[in-house]
C-alpha atoms as a PDB file:
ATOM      1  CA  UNK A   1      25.275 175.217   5.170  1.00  0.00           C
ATOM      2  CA  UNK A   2      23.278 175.681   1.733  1.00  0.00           C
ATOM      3  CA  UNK A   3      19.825 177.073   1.708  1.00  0.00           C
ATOM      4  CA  UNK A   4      16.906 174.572   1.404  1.00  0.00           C
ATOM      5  CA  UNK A   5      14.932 176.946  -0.617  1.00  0.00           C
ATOM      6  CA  UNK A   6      15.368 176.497  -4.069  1.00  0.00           C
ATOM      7  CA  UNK A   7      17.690 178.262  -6.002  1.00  0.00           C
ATOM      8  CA  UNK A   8      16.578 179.635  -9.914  1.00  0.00           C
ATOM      9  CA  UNK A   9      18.386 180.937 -12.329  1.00  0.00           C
ATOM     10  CA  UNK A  10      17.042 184.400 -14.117  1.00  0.00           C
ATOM     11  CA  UNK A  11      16.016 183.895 -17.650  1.00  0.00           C
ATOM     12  CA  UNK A  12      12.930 186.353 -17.684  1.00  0.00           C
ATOM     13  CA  UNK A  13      10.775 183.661 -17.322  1.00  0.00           C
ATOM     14  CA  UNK A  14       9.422 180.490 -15.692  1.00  0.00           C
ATOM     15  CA  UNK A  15       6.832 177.928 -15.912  1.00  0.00           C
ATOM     16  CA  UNK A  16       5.830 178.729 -12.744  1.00  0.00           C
ATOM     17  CA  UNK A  17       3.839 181.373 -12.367  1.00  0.00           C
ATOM     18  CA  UNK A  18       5.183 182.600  -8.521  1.00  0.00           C
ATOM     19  CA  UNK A  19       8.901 182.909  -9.915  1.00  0.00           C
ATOM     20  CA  UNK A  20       7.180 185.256 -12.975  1.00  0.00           C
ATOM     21  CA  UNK A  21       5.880 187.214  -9.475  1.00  0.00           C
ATOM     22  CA  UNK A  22       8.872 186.896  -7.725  1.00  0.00           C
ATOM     23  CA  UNK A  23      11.003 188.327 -10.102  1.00  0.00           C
ATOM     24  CA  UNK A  24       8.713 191.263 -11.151  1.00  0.00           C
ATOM     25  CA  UNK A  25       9.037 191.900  -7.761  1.00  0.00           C
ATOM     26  CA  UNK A  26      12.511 191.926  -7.419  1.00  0.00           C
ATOM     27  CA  UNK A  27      12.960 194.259 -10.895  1.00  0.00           C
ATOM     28  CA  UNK A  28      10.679 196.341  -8.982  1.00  0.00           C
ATOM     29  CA  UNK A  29      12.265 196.721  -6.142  1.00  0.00           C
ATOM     30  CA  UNK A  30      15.943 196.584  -7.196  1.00  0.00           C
ATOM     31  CA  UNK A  31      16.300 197.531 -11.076  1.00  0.00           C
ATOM     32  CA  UNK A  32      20.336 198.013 -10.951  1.00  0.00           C
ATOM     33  CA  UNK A  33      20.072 193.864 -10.351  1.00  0.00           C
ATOM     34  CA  UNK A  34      18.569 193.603 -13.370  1.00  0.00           C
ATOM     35  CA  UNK A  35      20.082 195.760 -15.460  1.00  0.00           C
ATOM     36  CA  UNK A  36      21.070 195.191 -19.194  1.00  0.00           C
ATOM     37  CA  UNK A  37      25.001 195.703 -19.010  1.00  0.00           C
ATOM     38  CA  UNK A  38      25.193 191.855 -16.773  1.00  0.00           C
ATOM     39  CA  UNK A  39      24.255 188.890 -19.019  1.00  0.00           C
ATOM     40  CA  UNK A  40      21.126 186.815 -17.961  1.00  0.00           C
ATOM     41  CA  UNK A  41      23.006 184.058 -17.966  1.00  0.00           C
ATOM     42  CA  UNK A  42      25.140 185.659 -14.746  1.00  0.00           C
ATOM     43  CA  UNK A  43      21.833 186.624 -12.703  1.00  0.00           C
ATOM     44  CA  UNK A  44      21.013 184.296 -10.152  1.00  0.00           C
ATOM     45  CA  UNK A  45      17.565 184.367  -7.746  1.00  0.00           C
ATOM     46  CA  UNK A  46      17.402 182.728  -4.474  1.00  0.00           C
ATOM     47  CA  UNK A  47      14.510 183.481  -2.293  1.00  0.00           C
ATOM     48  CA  UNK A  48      13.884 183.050   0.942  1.00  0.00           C
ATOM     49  CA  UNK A  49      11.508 184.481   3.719  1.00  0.00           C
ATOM     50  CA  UNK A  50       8.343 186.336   2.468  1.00  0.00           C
ATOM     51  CA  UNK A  51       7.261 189.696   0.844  1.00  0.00           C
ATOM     52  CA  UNK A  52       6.940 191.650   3.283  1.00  0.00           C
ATOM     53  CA  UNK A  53       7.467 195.240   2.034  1.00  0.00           C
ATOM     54  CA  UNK A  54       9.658 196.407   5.278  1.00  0.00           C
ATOM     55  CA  UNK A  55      11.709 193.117   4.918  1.00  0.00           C
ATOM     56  CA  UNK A  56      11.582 190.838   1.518  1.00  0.00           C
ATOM     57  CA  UNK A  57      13.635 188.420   2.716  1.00  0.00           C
ATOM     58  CA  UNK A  58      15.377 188.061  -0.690  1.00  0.00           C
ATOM     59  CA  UNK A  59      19.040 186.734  -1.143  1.00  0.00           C
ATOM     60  CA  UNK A  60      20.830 188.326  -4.159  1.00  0.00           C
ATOM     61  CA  UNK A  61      23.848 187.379  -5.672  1.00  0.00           C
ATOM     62  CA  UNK A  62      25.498 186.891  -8.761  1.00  0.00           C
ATOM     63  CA  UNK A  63      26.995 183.419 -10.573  1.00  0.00           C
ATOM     64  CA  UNK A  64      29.600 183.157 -12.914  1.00  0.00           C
ATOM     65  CA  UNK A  65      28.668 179.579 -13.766  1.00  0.00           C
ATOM     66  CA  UNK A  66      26.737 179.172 -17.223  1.00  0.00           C
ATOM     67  CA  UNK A  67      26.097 175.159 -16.949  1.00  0.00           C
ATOM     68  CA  UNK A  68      23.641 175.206 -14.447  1.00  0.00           C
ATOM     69  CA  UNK A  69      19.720 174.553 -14.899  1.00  0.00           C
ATOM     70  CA  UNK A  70      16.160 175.988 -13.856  1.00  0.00           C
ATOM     71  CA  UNK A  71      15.598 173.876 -10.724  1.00  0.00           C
END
C-alpha cells in the first residue's frame, strides 16, 4: 500500500518553506544521500513520522524516473 504522505522530488528547493527545512535536515543528517556524484533529478524525499532526533522517521530512496513533478 502507498504512503499517504506526500512524496517530493529533490531539486534544492521548494516553495514551501517546511520541505526547504526538511531537506536541510536530511543533508544534515545523511550527506552521502545528497552527494554530488547522483543527479538531482534521481533523489527522491518522502517523509513520514516526525523529527525526532533518536528516530526521524524519514523514508529514503532513490528514483530512476525523470518525468515526474513537485507534488
Amino acid at each position: 500500500m502507498d504512503s499517504l504522505f506526500p512524496t517530493y522530488k529533490f531539486s534544492g528547493s521548494s516553495e514551501r518553506e517546511f520541505i526547504n527545512y526538511y531537506l536541510r535536515y536530511l543533508k544534515d543528517r545523511r550527506p552521502d544521500f545528497l552527494s554530488e556524484d547522483v543527479e538531482a533529478s534521481e533523489k527522491w524525499v518522502k517523509y513520514m513520522g516526525d523529527f525526532a532526533e533518536a528516530s526521524p522517521g524519514e523514508e529514503i530512496f532513490i528514483r530512476a524516473s525523470k518525468n515526474q513533478h513537485l507534488i
